[in-house]
C-alpha atoms as a PDB file:
ATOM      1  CA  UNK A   1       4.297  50.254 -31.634  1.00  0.00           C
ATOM      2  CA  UNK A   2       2.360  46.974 -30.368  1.00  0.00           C
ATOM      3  CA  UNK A   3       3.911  43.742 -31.977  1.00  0.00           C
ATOM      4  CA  UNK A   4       1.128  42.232 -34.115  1.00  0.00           C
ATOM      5  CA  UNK A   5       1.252  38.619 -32.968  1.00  0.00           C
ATOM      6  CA  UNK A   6       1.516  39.478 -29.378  1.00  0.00           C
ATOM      7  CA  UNK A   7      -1.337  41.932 -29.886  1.00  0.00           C
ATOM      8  CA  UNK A   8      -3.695  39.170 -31.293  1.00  0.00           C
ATOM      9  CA  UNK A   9      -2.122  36.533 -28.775  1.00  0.00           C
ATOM     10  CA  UNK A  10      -3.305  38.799 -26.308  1.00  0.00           C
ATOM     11  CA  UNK A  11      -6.822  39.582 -27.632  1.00  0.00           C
ATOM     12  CA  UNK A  12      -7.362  35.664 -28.232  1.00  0.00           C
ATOM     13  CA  UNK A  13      -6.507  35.146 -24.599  1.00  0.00           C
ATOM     14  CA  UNK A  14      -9.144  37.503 -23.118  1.00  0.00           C
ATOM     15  CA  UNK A  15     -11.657  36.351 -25.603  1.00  0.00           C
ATOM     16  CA  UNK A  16     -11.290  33.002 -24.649  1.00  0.00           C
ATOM     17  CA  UNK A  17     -10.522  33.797 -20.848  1.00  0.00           C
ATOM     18  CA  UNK A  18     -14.529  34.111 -19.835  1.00  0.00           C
ATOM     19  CA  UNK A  19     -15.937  31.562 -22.303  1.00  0.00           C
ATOM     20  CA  UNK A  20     -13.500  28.585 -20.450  1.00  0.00           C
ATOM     21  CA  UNK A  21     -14.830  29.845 -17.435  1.00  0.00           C
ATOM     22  CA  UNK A  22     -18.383  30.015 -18.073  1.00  0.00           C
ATOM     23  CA  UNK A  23     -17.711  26.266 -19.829  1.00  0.00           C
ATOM     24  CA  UNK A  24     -16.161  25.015 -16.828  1.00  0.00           C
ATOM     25  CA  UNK A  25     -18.805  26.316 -14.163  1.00  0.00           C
ATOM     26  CA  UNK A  26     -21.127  24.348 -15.587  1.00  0.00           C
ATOM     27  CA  UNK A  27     -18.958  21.120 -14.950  1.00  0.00           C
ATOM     28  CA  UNK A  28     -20.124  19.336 -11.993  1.00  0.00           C
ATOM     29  CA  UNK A  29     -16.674  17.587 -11.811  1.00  0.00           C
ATOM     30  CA  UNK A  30     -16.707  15.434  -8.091  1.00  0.00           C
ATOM     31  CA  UNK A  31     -14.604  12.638  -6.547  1.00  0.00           C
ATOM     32  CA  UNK A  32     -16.748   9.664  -5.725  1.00  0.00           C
ATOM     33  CA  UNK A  33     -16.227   6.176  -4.553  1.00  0.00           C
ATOM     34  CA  UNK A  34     -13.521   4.370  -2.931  1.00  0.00           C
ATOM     35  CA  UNK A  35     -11.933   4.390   0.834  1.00  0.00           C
ATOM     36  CA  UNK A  36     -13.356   3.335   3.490  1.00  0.00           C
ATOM     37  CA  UNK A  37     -15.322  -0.133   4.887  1.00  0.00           C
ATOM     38  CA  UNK A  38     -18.809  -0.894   4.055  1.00  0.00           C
ATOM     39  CA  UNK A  39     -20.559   1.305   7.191  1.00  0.00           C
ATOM     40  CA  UNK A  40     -22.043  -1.803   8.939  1.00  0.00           C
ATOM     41  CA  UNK A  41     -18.294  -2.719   9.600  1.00  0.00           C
ATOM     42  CA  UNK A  42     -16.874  -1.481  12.916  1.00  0.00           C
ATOM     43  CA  UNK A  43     -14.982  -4.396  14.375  1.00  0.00           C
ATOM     44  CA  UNK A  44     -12.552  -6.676  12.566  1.00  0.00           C
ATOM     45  CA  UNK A  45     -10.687  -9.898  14.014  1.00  0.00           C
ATOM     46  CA  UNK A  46      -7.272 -10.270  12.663  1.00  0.00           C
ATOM     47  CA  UNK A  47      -6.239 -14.450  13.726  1.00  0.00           C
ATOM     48  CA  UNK A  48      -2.799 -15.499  14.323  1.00  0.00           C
ATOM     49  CA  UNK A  49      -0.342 -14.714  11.019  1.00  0.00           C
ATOM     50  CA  UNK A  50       0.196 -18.029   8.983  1.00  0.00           C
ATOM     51  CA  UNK A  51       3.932 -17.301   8.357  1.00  0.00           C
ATOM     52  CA  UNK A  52       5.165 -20.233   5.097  1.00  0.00           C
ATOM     53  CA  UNK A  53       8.595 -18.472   4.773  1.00  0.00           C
ATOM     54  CA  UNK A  54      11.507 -19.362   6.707  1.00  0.00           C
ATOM     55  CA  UNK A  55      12.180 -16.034   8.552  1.00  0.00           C
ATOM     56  CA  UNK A  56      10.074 -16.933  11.413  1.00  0.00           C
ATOM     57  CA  UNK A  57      11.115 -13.851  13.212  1.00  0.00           C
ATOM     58  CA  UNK A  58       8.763 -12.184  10.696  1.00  0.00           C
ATOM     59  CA  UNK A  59       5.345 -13.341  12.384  1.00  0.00           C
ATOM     60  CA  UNK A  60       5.023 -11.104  15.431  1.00  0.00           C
ATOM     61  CA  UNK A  61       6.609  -7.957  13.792  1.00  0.00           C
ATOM     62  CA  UNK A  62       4.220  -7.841  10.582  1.00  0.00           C
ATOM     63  CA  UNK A  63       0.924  -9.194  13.473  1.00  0.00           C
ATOM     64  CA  UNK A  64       1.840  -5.988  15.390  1.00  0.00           C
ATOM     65  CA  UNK A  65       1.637  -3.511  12.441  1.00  0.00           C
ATOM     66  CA  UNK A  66      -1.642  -5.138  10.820  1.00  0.00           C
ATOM     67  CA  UNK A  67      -2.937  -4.857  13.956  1.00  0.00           C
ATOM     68  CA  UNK A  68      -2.110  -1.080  14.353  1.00  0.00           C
ATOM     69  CA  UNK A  69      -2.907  -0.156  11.032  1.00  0.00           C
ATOM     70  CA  UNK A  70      -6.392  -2.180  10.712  1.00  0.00           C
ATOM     71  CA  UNK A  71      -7.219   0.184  13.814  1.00  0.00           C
ATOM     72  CA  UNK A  72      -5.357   3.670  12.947  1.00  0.00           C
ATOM     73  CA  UNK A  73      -6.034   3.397   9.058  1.00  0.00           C
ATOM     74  CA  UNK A  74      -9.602   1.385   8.807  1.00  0.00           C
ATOM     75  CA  UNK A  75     -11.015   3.113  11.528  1.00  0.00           C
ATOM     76  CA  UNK A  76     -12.256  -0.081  13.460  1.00  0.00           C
ATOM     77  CA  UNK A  77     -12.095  -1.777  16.873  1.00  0.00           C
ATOM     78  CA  UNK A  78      -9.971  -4.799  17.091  1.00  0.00           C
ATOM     79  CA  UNK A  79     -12.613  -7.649  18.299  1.00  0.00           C
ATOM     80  CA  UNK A  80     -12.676 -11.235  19.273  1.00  0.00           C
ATOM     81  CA  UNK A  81     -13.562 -13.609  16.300  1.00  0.00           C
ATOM     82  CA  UNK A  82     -17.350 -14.082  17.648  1.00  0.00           C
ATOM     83  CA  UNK A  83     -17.619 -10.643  17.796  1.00  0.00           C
ATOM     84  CA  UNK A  84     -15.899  -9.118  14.961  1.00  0.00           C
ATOM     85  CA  UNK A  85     -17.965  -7.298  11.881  1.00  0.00           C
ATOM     86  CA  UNK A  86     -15.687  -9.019   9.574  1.00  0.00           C
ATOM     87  CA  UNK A  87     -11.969 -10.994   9.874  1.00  0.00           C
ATOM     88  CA  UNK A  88      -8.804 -10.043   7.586  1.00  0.00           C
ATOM     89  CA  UNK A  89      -6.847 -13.607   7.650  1.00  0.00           C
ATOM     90  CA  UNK A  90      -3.329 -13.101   6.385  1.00  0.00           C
ATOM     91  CA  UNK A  91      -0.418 -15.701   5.620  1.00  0.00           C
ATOM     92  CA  UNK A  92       3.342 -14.466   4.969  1.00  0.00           C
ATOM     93  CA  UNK A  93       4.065 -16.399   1.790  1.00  0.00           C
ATOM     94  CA  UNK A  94       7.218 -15.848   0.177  1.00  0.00           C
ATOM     95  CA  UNK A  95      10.585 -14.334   1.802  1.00  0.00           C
ATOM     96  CA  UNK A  96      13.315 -12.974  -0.399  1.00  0.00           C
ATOM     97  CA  UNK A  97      16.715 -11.490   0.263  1.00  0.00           C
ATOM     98  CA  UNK A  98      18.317  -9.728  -3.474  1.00  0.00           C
ATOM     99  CA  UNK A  99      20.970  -8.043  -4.256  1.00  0.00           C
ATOM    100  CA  UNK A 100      20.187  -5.314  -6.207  1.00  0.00           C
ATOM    101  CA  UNK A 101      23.097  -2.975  -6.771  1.00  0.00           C
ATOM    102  CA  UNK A 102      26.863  -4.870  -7.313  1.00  0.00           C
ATOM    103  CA  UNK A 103      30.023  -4.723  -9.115  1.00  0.00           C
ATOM    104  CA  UNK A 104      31.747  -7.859 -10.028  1.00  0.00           C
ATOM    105  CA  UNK A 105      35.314  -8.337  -9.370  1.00  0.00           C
ATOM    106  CA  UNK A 106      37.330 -10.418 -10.808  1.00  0.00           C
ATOM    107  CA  UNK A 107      38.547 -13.384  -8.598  1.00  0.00           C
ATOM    108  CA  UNK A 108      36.815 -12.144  -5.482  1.00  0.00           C
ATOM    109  CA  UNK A 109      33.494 -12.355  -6.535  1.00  0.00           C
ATOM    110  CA  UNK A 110      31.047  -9.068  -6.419  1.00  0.00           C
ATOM    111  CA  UNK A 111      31.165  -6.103  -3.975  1.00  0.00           C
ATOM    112  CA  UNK A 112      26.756  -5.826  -3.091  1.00  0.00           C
ATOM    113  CA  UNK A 113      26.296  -2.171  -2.493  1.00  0.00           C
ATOM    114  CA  UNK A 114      22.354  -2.209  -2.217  1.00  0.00           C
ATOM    115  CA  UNK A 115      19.472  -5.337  -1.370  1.00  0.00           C
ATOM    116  CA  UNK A 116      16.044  -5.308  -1.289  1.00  0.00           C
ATOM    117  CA  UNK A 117      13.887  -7.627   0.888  1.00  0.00           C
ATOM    118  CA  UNK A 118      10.503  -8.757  -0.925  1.00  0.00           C
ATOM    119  CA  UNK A 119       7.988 -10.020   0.882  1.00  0.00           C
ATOM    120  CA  UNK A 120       4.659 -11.861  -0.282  1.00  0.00           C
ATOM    121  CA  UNK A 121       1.283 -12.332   1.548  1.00  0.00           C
ATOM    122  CA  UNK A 122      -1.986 -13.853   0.895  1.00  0.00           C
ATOM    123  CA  UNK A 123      -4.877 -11.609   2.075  1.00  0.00           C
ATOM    124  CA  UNK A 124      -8.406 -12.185   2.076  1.00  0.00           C
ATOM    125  CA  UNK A 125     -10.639  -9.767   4.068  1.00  0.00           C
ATOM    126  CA  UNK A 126     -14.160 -11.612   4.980  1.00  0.00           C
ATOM    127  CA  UNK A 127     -17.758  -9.712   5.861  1.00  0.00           C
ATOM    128  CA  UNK A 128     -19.430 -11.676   8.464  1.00  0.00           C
ATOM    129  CA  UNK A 129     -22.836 -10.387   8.176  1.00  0.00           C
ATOM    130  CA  UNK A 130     -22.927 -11.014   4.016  1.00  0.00           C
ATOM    131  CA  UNK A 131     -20.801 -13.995   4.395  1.00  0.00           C
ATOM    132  CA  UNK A 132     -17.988 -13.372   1.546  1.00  0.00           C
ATOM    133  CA  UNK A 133     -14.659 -12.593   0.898  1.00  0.00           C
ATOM    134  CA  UNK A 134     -15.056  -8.628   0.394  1.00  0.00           C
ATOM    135  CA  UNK A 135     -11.469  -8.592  -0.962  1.00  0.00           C
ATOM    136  CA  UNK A 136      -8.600 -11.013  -1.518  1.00  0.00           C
ATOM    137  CA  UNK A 137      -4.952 -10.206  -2.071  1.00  0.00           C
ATOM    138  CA  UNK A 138      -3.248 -13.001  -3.144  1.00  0.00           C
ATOM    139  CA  UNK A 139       0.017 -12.216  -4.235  1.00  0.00           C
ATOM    140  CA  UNK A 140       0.270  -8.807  -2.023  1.00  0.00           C
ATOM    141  CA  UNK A 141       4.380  -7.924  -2.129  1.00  0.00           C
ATOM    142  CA  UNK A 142       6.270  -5.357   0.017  1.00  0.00           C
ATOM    143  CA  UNK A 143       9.528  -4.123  -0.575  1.00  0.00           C
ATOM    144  CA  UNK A 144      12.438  -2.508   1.445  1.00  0.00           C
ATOM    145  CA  UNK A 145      15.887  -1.750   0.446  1.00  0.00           C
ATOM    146  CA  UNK A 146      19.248  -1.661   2.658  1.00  0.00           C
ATOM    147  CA  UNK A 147      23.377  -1.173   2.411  1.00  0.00           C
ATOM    148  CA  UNK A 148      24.818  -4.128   3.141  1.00  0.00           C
ATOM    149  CA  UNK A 149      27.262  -1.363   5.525  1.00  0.00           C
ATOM    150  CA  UNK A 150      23.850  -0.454   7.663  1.00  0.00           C
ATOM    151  CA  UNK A 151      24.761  -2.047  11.120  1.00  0.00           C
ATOM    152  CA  UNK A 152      21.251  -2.973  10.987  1.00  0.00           C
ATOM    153  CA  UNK A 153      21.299  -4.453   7.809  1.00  0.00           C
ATOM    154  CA  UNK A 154      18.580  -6.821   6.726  1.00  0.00           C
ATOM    155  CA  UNK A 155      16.025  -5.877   9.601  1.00  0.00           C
ATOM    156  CA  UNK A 156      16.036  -2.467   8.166  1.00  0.00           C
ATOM    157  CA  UNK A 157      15.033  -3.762   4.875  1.00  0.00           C
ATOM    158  CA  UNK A 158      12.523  -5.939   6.676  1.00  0.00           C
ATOM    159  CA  UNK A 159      10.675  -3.492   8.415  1.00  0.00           C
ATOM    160  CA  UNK A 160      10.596  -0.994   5.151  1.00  0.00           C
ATOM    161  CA  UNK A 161       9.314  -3.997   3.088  1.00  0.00           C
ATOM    162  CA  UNK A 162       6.461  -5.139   6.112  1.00  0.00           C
ATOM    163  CA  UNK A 163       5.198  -1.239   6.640  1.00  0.00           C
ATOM    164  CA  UNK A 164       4.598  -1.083   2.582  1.00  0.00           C
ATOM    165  CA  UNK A 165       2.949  -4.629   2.884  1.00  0.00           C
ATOM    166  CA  UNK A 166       1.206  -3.870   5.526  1.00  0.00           C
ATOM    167  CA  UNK A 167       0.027  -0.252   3.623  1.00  0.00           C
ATOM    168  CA  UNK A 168      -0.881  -2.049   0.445  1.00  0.00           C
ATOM    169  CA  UNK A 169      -3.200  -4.406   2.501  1.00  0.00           C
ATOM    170  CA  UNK A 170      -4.881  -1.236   4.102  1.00  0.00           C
ATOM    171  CA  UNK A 171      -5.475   0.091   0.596  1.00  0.00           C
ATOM    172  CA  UNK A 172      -6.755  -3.021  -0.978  1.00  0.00           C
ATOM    173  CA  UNK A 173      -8.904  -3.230   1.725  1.00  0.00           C
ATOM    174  CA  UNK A 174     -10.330  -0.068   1.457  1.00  0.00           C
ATOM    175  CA  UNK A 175     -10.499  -0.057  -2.570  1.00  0.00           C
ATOM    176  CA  UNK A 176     -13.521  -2.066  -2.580  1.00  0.00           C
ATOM    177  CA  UNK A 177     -15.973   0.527  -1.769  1.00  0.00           C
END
């Protein structure tokens, strides 16, 4: 003997099985927008990092991975500044060292198990041939977590928190369009 509720469950369900799909053919449903520069950008000039935070080691490391991911991720030629489509000026702004993850102890102090570097930048992305800023980041923040035990220690939180800087800049950047 079929179970009644299953039995009309069942008969519901292949009812309604062709009129969803006839509904949903008719849905045009597409993806639009977004990624990407404007096509009459193909070269970008990327000037010397302003670097405002004390951790001056910080310039050339973060310069070297705008400059390969403005190239890998944009899809543009690095050019000279009078020859550039547009310019992406960037300035290291704020330089934070936290811990994140600690147990006090009393009359020692804390043990820090966990940190987390933050880093801050001020982005603005400029198209030569309109003559505006195309996008500005101004409070753009990376972060990158590290055990205090890590022989490298902070670098390794440095170079976690510059990579997702450096990614968030590459997707601002190409949000616009």
């Amino acid at each position: 003997m079929i179970c009644p509720v299953f039995h009309s469950r069942a008969v519901t369900a292949l009812l309604l099985t062709p009129v969803l799909a006839v509904g949903m053919a008719g849905c045009n449903y597409t993806f639009a927008g977004g990624g990407g520069l404007p096509s009459h950008i193909g070269t970008v000039y990327v000037p010397p990092v302003d670097n405002k935070t004390t951790q001056f080691a910080l310039t050339q490391v973060f310069t070297d991975k705008l400059l390969e991911a403005v190239r890998r991720n944009l899809g543009v030629q690095l050019a000279s500044e009078a020859e550039a489509d547009a310019t992406i000026v960037a300035s290291l702004t704020r330089y934070t060292d936290t811990a994140i993850n600690f147990q006090g102890i009393e009359d020692v102090g804390a043990a820090v198990f966990q940190r987390r570097v933050t880093i801050s930048a001020q982005v603005q992305f400029v198209d030569h041939a309109k003559n505006e800023i195309i996008w500005n980041g101004t409070g753009v923040v990376g972060e990158g977590e590290y055990s205090p035990a890590d022989p490298a220690g902070e670098s390794t939180g440095q170079d976690v928190a510059l990579d997702n800087l450096v990614q968030k800049i590459v997707d601002g950047a190409q949000s616009q369009w």
